[in-house]
PDB file of N, CA and C in Angstrom:
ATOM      1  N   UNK A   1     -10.340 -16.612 -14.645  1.00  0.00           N
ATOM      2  CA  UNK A   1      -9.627 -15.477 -15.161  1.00  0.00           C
ATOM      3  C   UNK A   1      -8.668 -14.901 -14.133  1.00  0.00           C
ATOM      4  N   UNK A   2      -7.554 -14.025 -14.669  1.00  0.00           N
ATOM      5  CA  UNK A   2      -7.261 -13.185 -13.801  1.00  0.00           C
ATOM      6  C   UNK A   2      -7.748 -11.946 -13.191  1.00  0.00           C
ATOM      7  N   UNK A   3      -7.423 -11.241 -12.350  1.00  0.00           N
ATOM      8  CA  UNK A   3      -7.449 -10.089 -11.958  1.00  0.00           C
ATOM      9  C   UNK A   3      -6.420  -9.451 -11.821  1.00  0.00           C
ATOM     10  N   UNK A   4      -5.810  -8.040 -11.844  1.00  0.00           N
ATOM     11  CA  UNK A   4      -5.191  -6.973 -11.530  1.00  0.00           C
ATOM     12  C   UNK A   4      -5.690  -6.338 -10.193  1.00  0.00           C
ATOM     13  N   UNK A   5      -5.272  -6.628  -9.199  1.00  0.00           N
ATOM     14  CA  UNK A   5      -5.416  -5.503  -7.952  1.00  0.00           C
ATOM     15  C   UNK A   5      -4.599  -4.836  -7.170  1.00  0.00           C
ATOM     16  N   UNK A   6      -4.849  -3.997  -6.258  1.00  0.00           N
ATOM     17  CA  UNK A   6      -4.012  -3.414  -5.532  1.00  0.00           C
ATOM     18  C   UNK A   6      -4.363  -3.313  -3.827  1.00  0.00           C
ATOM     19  N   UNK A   7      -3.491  -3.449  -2.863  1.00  0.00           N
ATOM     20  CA  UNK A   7      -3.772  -3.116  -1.623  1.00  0.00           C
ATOM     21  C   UNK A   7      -2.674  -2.227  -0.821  1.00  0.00           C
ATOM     22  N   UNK A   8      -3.293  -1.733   0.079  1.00  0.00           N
ATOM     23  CA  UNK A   8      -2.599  -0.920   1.139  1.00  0.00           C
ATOM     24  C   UNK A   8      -2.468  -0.901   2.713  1.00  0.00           C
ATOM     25  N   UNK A   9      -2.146  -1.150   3.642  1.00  0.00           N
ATOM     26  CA  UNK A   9      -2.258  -1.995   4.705  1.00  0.00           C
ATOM     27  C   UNK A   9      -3.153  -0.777   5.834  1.00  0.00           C
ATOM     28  N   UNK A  10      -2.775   0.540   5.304  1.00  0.00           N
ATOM     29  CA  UNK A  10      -3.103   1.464   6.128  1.00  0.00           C
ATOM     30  C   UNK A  10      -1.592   2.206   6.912  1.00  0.00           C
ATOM     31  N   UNK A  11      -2.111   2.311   7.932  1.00  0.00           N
ATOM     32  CA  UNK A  11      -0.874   2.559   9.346  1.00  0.00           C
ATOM     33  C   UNK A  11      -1.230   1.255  10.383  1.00  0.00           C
ATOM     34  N   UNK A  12      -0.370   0.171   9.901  1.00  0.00           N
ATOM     35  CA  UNK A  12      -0.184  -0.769  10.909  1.00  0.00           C
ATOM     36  C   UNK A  12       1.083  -0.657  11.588  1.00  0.00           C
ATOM     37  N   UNK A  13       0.395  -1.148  13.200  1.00  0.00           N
ATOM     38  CA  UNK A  13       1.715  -1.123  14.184  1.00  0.00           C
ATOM     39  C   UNK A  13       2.856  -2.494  13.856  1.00  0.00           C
ATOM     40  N   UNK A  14       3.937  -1.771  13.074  1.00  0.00           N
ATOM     41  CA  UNK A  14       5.065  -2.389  12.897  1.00  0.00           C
ATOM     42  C   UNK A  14       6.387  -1.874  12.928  1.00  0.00           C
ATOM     43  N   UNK A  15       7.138  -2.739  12.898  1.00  0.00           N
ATOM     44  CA  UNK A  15       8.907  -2.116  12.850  1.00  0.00           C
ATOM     45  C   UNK A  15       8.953  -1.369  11.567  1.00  0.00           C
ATOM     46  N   UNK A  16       8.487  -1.433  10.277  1.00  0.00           N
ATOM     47  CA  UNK A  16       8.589  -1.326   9.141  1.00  0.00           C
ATOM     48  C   UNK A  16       8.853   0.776   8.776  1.00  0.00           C
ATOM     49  N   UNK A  17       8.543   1.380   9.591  1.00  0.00           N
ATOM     50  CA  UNK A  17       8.559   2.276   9.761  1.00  0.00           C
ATOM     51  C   UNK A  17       9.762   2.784  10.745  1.00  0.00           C
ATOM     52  N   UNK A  18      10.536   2.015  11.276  1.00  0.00           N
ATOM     53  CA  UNK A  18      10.822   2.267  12.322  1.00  0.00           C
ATOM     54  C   UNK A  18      12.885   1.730  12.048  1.00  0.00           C
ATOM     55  N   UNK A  19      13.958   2.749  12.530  1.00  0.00           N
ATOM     56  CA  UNK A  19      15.124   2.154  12.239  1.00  0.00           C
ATOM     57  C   UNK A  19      15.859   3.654  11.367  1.00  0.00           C
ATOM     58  N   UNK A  20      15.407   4.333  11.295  1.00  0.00           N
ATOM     59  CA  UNK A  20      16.162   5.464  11.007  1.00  0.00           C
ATOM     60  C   UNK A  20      17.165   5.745  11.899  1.00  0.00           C
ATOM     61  N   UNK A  21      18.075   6.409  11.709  1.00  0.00           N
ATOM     62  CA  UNK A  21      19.207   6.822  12.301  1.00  0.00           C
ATOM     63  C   UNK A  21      19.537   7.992  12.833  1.00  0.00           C
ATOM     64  N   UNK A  22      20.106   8.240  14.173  1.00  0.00           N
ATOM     65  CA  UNK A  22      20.540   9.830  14.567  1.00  0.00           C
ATOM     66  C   UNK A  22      19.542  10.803  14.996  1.00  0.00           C
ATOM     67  N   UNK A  23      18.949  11.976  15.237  1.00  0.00           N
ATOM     68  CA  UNK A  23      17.802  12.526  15.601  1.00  0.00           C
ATOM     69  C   UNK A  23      16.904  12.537  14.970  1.00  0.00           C
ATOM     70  N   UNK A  24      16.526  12.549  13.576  1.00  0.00           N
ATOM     71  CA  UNK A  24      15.350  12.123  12.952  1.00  0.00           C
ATOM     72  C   UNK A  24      14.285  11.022  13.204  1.00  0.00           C
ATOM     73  N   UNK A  25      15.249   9.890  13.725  1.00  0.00           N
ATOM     74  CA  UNK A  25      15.140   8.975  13.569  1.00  0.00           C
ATOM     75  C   UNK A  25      14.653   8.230  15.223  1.00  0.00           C
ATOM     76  N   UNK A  26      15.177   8.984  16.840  1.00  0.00           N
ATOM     77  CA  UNK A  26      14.334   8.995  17.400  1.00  0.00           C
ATOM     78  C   UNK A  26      13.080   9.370  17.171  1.00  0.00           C
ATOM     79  N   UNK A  27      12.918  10.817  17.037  1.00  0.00           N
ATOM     80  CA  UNK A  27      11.830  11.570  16.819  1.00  0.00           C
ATOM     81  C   UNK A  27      10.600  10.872  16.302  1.00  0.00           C
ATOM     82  N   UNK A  28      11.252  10.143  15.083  1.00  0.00           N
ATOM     83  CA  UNK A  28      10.018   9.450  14.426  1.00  0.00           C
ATOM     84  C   UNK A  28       9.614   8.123  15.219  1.00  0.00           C
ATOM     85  N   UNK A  29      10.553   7.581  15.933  1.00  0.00           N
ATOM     86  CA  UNK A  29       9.946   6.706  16.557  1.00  0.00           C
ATOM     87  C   UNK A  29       9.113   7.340  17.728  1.00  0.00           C
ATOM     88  N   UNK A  30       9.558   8.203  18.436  1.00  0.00           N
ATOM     89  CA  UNK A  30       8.690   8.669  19.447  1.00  0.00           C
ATOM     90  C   UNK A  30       7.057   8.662  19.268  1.00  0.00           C
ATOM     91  N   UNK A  31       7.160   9.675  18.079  1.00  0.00           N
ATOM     92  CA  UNK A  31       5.907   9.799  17.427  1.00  0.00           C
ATOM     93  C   UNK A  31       5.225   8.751  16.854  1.00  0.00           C
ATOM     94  N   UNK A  32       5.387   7.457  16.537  1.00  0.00           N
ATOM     95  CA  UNK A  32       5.384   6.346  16.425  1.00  0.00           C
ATOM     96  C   UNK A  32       4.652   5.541  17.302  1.00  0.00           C
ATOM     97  N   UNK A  33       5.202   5.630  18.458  1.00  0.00           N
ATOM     98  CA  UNK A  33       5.172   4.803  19.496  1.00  0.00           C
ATOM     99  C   UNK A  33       3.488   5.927  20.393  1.00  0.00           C
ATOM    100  N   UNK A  34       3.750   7.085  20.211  1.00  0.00           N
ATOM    101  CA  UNK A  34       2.600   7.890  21.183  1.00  0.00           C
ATOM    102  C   UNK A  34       1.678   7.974  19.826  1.00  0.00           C
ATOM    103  N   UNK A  35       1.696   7.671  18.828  1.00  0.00           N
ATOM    104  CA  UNK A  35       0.262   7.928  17.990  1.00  0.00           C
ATOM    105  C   UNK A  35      -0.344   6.692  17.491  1.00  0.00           C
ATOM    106  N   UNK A  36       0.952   5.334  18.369  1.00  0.00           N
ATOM    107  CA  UNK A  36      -0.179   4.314  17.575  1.00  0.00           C
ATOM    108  C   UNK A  36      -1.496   3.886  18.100  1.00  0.00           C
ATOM    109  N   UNK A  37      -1.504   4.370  19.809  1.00  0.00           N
ATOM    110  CA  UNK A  37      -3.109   3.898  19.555  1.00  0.00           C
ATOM    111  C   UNK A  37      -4.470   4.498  19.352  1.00  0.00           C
ATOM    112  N   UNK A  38      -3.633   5.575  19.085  1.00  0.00           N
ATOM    113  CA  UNK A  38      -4.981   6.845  18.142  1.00  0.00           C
ATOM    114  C   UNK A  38      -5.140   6.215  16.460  1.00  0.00           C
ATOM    115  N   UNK A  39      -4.218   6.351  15.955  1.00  0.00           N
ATOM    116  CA  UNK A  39      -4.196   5.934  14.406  1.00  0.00           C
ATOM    117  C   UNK A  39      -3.196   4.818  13.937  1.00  0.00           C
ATOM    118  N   UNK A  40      -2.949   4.290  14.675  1.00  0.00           N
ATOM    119  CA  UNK A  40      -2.862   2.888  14.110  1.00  0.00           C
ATOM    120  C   UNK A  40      -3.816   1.613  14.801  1.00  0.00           C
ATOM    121  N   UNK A  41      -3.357   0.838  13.608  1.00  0.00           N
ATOM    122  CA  UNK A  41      -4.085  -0.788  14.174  1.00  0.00           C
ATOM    123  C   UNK A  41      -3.049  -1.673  14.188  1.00  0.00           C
ATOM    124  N   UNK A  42      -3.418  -2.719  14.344  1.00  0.00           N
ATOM    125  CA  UNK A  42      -2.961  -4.144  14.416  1.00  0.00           C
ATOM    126  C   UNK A  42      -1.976  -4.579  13.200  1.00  0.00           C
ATOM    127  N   UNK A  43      -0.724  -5.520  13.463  1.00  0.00           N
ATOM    128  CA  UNK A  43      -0.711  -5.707  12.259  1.00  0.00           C
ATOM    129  C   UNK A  43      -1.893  -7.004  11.157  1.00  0.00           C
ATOM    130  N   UNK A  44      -2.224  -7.609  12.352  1.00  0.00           N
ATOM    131  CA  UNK A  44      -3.610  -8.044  11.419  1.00  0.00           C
ATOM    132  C   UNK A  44      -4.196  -8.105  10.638  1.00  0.00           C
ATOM    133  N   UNK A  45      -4.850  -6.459  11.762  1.00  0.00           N
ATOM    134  CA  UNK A  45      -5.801  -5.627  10.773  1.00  0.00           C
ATOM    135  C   UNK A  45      -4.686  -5.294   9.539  1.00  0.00           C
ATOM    136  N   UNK A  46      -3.805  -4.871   9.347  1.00  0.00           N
ATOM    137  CA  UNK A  46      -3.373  -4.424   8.187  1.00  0.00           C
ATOM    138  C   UNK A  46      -3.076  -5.155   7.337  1.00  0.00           C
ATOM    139  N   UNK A  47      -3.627  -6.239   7.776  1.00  0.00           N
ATOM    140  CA  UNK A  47      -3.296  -7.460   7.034  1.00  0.00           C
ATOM    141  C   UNK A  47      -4.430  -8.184   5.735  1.00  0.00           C
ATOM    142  N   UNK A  48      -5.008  -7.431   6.582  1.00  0.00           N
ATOM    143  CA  UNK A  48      -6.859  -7.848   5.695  1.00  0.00           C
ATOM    144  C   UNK A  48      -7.276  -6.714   4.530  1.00  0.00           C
ATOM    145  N   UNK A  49      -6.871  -5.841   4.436  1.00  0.00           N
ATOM    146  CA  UNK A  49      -7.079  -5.666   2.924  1.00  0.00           C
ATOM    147  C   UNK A  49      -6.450  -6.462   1.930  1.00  0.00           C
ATOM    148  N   UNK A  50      -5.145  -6.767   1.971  1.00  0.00           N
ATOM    149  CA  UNK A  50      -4.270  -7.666   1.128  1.00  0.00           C
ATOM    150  C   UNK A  50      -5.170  -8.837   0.839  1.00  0.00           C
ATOM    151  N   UNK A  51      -5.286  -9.377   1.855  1.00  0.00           N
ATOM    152  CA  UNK A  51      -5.910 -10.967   1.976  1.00  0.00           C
ATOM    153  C   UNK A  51      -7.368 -10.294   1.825  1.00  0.00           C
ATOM    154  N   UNK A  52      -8.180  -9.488   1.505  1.00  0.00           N
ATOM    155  CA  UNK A  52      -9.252  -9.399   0.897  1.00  0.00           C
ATOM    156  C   UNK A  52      -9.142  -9.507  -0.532  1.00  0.00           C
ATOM    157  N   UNK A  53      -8.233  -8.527  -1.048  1.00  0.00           N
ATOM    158  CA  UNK A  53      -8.068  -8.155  -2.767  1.00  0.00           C
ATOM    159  C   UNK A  53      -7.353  -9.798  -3.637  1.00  0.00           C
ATOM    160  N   UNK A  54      -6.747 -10.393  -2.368  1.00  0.00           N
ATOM    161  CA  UNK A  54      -5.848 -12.103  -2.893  1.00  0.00           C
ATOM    162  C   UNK A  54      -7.096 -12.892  -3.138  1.00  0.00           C
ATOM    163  N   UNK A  55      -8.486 -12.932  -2.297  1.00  0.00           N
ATOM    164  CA  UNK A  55      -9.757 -14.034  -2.315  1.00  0.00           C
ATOM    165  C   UNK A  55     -10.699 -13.469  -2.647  1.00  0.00           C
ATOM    166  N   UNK A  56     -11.162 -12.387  -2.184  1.00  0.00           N
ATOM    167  CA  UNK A  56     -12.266 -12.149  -3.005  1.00  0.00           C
ATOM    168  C   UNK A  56     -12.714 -11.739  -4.048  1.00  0.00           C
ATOM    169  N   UNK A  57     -13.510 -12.819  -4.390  1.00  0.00           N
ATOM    170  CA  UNK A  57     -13.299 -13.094  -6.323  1.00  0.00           C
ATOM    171  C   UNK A  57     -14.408 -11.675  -6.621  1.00  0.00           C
ATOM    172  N   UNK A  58     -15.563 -10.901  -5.592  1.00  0.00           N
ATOM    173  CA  UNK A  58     -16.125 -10.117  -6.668  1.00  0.00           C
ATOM    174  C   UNK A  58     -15.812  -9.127  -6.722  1.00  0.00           C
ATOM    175  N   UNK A  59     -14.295  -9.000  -6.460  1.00  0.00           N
ATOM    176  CA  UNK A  59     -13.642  -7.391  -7.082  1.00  0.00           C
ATOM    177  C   UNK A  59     -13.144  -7.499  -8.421  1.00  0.00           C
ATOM    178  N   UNK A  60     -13.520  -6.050  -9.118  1.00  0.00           N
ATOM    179  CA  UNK A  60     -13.263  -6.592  -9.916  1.00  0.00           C
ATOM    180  C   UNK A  60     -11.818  -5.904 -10.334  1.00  0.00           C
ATOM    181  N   UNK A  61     -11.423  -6.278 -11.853  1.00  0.00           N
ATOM    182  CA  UNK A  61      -9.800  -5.893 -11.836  1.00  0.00           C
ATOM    183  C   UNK A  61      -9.661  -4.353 -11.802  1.00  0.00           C
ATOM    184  N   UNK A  62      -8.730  -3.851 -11.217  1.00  0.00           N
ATOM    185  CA  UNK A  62      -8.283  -2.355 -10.972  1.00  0.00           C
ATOM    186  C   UNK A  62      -8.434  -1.660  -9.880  1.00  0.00           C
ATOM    187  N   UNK A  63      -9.524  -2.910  -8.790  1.00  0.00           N
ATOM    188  CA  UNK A  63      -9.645  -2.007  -7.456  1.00  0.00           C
ATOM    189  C   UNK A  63      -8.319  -2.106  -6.634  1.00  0.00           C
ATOM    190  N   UNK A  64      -8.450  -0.733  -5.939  1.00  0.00           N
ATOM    191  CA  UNK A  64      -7.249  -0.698  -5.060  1.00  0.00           C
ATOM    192  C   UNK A  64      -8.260  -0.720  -3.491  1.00  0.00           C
ATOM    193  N   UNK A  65      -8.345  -1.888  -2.926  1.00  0.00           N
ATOM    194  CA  UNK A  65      -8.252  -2.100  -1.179  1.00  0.00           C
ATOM    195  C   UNK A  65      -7.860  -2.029  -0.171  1.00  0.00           C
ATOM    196  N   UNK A  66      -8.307  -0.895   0.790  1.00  0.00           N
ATOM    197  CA  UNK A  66      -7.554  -0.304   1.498  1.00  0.00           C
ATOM    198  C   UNK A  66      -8.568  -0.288   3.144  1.00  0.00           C
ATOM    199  N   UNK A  67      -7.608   0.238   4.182  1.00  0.00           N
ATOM    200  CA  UNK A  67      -8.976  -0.042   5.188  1.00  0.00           C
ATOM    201  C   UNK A  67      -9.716   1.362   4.769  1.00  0.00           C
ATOM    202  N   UNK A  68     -11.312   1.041   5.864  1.00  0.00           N
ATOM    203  CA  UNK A  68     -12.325   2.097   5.227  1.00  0.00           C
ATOM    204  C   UNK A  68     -12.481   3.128   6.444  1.00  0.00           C
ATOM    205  N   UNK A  69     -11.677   3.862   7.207  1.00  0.00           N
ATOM    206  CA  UNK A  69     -11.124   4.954   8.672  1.00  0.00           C
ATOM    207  C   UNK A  69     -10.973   5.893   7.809  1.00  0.00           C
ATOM    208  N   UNK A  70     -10.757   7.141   8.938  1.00  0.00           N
ATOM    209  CA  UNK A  70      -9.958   8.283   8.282  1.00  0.00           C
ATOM    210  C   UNK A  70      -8.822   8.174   7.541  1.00  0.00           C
ATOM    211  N   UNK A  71      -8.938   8.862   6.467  1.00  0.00           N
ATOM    212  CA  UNK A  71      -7.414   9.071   5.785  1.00  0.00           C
ATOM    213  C   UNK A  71      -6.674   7.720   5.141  1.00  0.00           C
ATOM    214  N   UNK A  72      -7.836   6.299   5.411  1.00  0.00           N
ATOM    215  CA  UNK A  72      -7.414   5.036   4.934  1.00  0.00           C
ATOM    216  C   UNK A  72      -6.288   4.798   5.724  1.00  0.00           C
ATOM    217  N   UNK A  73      -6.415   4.944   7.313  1.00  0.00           N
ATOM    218  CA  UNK A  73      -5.193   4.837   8.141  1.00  0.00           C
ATOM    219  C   UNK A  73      -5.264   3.169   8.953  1.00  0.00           C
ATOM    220  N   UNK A  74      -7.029   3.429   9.111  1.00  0.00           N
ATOM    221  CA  UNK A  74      -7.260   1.588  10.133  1.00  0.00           C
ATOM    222  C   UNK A  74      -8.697   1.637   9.713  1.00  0.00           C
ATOM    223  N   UNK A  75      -9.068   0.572   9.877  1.00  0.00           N
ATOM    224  CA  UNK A  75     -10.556  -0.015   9.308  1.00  0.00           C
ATOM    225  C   UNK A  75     -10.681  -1.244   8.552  1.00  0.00           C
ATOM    226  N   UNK A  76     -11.974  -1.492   8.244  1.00  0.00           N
ATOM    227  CA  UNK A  76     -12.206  -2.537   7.525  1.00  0.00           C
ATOM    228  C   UNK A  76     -11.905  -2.388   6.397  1.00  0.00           C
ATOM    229  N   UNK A  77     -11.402  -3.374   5.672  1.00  0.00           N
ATOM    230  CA  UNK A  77     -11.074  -3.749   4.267  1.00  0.00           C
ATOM    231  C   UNK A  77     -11.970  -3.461   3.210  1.00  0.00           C
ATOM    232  N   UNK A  78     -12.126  -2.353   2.366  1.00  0.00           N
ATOM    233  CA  UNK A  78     -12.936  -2.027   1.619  1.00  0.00           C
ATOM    234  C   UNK A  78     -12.320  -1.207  -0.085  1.00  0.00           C
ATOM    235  N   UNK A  79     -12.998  -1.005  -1.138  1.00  0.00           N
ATOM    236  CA  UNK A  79     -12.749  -0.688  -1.872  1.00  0.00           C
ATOM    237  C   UNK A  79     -12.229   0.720  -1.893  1.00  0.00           C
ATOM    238  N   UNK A  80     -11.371   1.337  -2.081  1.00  0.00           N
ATOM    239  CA  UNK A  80     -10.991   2.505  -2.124  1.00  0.00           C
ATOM    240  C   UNK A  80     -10.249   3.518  -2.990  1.00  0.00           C
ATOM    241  N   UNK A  81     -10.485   4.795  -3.050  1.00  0.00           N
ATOM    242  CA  UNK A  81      -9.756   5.348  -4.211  1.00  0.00           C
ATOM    243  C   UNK A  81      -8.252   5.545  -4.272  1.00  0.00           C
ATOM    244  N   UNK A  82      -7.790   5.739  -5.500  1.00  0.00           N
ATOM    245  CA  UNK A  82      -6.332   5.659  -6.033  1.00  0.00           C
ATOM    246  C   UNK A  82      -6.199   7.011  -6.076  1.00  0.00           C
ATOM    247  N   UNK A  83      -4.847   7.290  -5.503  1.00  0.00           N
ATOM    248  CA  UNK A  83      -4.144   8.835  -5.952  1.00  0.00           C
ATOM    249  C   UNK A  83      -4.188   8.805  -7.447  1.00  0.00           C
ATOM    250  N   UNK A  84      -3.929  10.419  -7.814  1.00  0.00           N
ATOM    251  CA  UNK A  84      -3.511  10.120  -9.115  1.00  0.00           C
ATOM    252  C   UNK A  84      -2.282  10.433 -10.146  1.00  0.00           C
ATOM    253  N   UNK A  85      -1.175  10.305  -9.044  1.00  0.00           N
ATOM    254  CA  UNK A  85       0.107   9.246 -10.093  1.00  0.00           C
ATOM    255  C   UNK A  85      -0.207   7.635 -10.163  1.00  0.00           C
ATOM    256  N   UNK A  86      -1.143   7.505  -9.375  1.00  0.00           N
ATOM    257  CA  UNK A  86      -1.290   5.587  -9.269  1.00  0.00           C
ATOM    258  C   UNK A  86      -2.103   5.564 -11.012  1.00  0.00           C
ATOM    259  N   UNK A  87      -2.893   6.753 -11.186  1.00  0.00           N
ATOM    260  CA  UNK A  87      -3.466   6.119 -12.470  1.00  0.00           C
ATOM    261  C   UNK A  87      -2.784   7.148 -13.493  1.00  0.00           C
ATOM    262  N   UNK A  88      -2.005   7.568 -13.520  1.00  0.00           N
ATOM    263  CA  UNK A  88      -1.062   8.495 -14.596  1.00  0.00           C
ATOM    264  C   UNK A  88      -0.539   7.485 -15.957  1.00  0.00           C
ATOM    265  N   UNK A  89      -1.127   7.394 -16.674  1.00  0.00           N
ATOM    266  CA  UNK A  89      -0.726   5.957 -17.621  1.00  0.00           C
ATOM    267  C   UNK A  89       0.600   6.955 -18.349  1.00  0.00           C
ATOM    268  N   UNK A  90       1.087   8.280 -18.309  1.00  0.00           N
ATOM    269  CA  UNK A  90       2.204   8.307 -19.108  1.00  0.00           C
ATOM    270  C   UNK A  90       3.613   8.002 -17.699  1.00  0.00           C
ATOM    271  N   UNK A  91       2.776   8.336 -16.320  1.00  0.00           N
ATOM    272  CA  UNK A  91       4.197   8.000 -15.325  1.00  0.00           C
ATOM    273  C   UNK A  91       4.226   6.091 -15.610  1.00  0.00           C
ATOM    274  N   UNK A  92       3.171   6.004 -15.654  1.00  0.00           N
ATOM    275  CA  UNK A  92       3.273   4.158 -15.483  1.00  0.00           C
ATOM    276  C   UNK A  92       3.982   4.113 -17.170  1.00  0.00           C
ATOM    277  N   UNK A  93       3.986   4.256 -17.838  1.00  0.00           N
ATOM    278  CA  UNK A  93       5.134   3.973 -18.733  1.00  0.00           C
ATOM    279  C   UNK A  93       6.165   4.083 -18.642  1.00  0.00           C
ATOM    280  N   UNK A  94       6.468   5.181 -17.645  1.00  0.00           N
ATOM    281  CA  UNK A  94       8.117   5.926 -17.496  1.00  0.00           C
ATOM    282  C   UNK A  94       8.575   4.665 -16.579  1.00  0.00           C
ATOM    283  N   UNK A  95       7.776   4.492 -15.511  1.00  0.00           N
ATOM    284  CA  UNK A  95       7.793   3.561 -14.705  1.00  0.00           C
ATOM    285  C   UNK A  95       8.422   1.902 -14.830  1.00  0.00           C
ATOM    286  N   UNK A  96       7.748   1.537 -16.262  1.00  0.00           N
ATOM    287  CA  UNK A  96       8.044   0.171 -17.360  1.00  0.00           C
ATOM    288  C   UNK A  96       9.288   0.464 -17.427  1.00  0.00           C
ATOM    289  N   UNK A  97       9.453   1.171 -17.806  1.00  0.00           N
ATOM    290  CA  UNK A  97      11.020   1.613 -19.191  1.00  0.00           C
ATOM    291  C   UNK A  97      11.721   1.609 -18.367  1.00  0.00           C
ATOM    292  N   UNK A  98      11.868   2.121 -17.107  1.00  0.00           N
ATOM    293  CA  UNK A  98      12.788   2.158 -16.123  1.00  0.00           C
ATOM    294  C   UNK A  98      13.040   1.004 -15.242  1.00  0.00           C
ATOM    295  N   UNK A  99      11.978   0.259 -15.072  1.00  0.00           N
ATOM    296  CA  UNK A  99      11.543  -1.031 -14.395  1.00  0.00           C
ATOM    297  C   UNK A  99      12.205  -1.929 -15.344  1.00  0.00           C
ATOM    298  N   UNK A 100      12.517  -2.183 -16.427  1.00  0.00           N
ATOM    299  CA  UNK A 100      12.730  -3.227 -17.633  1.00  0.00           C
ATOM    300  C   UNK A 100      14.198  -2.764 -17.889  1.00  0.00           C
ATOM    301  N   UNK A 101      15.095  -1.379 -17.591  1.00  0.00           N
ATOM    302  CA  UNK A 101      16.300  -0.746 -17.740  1.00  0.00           C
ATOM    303  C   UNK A 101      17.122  -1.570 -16.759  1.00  0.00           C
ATOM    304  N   UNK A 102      16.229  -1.171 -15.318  1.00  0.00           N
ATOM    305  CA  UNK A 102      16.986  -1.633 -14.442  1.00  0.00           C
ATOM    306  C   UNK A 102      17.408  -3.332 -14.119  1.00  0.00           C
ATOM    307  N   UNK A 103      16.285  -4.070 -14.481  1.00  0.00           N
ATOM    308  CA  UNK A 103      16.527  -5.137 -14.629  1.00  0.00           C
ATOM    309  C   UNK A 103      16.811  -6.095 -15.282  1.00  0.00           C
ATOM    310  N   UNK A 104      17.541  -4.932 -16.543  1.00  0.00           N
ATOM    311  CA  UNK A 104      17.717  -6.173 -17.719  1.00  0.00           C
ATOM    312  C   UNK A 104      16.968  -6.951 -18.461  1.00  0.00           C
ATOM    313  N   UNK A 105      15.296  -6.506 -18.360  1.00  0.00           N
ATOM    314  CA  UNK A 105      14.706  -7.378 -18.794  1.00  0.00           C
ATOM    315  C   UNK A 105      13.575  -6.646 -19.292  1.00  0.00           C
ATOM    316  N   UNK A 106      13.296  -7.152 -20.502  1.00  0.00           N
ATOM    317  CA  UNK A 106      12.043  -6.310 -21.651  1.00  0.00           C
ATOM    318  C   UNK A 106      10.366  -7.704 -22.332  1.00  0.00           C
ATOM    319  N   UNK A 107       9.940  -6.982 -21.576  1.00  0.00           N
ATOM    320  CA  UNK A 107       7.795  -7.988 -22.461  1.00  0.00           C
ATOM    321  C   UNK A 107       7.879  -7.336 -23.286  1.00  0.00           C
ATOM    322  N   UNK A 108       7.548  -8.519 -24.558  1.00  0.00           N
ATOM    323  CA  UNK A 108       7.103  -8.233 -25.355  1.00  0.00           C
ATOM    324  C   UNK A 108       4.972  -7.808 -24.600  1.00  0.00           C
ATOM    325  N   UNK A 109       4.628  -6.947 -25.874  1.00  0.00           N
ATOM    326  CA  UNK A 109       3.918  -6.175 -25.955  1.00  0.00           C
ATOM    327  C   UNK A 109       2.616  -7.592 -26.072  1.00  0.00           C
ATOM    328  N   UNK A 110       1.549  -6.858 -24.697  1.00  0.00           N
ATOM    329  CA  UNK A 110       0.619  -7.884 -25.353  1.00  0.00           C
ATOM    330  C   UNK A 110      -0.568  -7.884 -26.448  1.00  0.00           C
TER     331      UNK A 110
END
């Protein structure tokens, strides 16, 4: 069968955050660079929730995997809770309609 899942890497140390422009944009790197080895990890580690929720078959569909630290920032790969616009089923429609607008492209209904 399939599954439906979701993952989140946490706060991994990467560029991905990083490339803003003009004084904002030091700033945030500063802060960046002096808080990653309090609250960030590896990119690795941020790598292993993904590659948990891709193989392991006994999740089941709808979990969102995230690490298991404060604030879901670094940790082990574990099941974790969803905000809730993630489960808002009238934004996730707005979401479709706009998603299917922008790209020219419409599913039929299953």
């Amino acid at each position: 069968g399939t599954a439906s899942l979701a993952a989140h890497p946490g706060l991994a140390r990467s560029n991905l955050g990083l490339g803003y422009a003009g004084l904002l944009g030091r700033l945030q790197t500063l802060a960046f660079r002096l808080t990653a080895p309090v609250v960030q990890q590896s990119t690795q580690q941020g790598a292993l929730p993904q590659l948990r929720a891709a193989t392991d078959p006994d999740l089941p569909t709808g979990t969102f995997v995230g690490p298991s630290g404060p604030g879901g920032s670094r940790g082990a790969p574990v099941p974790v809770g969803s905000s809730a616009p993630a489960r808002d089923l009238e934004l996730a429609g707005r979401l479709w309609a706009v998603s299917e607008e922008l790209t020219h492209t419409a599913y039929a209904e299953i």
